[in-house]
Protein backbone atom coordinates (compact mmCIF):
# COMPACT_ATOMS: atom_id res chain seq x y z
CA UNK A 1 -5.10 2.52 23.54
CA UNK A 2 -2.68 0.12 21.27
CA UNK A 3 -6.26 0.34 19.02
CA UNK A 4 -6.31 3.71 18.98
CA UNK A 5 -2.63 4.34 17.52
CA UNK A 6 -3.28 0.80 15.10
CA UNK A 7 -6.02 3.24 13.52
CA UNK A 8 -4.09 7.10 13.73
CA UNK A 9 -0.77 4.99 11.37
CA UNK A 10 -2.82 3.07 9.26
CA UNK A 11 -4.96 6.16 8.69
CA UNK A 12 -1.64 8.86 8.19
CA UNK A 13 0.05 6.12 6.40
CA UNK A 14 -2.95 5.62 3.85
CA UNK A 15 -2.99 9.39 3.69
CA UNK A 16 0.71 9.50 3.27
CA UNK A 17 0.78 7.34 0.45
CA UNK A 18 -2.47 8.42 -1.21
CA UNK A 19 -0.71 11.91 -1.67
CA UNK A 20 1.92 10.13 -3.02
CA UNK A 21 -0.34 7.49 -5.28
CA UNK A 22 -2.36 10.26 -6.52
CA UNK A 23 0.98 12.49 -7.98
CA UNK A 24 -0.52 16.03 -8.45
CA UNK A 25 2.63 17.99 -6.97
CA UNK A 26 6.56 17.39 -7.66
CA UNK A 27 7.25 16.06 -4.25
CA UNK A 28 4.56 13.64 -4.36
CA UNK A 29 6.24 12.19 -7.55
CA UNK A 30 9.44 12.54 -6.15
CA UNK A 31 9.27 8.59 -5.57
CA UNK A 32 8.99 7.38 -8.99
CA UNK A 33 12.43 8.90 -9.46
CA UNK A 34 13.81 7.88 -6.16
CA UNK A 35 17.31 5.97 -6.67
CA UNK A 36 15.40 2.95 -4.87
CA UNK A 37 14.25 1.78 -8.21
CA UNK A 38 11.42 -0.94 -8.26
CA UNK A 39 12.03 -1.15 -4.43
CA UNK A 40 10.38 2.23 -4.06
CA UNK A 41 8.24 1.43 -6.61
CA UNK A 42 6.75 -1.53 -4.91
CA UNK A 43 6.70 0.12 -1.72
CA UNK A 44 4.57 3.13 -2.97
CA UNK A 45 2.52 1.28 -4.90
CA UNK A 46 2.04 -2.52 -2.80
CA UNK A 47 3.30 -2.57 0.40
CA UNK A 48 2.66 0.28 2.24
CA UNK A 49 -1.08 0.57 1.07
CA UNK A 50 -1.57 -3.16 2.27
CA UNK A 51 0.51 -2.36 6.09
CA UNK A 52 -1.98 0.73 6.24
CA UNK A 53 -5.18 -1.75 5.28
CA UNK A 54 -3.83 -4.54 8.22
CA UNK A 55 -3.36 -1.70 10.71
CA UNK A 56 -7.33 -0.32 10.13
CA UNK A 57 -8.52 -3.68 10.21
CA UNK A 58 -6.61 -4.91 13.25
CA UNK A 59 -7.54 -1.78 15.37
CA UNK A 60 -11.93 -2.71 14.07
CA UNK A 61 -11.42 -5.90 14.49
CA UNK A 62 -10.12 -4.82 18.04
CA UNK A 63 -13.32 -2.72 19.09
CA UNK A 64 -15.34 -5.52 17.88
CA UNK A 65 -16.96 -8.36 19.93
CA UNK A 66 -15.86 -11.83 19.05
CA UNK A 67 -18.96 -13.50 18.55
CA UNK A 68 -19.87 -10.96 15.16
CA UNK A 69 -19.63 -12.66 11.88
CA UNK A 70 -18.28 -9.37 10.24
CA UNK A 71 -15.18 -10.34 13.38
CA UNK A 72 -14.73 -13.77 11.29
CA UNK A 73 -14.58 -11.26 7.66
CA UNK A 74 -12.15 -9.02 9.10
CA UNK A 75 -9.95 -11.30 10.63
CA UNK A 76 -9.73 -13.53 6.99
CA UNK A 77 -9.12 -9.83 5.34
CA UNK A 78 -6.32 -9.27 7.74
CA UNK A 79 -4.85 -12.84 6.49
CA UNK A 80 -5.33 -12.51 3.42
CA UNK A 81 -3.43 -9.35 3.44
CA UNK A 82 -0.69 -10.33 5.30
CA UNK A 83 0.03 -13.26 2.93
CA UNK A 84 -0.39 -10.78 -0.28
CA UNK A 85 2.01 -8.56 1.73
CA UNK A 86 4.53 -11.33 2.61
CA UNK A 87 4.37 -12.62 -1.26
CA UNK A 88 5.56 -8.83 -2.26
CA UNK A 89 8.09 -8.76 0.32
CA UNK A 90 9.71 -12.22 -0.66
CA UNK A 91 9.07 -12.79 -3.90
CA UNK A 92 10.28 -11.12 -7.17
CA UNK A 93 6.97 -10.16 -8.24
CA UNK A 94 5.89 -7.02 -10.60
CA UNK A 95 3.14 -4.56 -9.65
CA UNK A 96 -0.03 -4.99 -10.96
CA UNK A 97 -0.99 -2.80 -13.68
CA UNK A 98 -3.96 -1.23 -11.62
CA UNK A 99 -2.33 -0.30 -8.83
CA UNK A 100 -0.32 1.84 -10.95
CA UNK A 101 -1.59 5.75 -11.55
CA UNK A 102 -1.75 6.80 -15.14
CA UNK A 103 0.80 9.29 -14.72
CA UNK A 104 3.34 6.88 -13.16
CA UNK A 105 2.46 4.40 -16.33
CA UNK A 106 3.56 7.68 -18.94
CA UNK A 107 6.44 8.38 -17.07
CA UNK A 108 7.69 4.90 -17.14
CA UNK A 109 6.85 4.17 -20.31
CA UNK A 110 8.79 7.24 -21.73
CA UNK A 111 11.90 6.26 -19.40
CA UNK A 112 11.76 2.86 -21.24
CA UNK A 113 11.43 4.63 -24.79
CA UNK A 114 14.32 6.59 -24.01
CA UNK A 115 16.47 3.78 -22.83
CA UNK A 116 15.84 1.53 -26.00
């Protein structure tokens, strides 16, 4: 059962956020303008995807048997995941350029042409 809602959130969070990623109505770009700044930003854009990605794997990795090499890939994806996710958390550190959508990388760059 626990597997079961693991896979439902990670699936209607990914969905969540790909509407959001992917921009293509006002509300779904509502977050770029959000007064959460780079916090929004980085939740959009990092952490959210990366919970959604821990949640699928954890409920496969769940269904699976223990003695299945692909149990052994999962499980290091689920690590390394949670590490990338606790460095974004912590740490200071900028979003990658390619998680970034196009539009997102216009509209900030005309914010920042406006400012200086």
């Amino acid at each position: 059962m626990i597997y079961a809602l693991m896979l439902v959130g990670g699936l209607a969070l990914a969905a969540w956020n790909t509407w959001q990623h992917l921009g293509r109505s006002p509300a779904a770009r509502a977050w770029a303008r959000s007064i959460k700044g780079s916090w929004g930003v980085r939740s959009v854009l990092v952490v959210r995807p990366l919970i959604a990605v821990v949640l699928v794997l954890g409920a496969v990795t769940g269904w699976m048997s223990t003695d299945n090499g692909l149990y052994i890939a999962l499980g290091l994806g689920i690590g390394v995941s949670l590490i990338v996710l606790l460095a974004f958390l912590v740490l200071p550190l900028p979003v990658p350029r390619f998680a970034q959508p196009s539009w997102f990388q216009q509209t900030a760059g005309a914010r920042a042409a406006t400012r200086g």
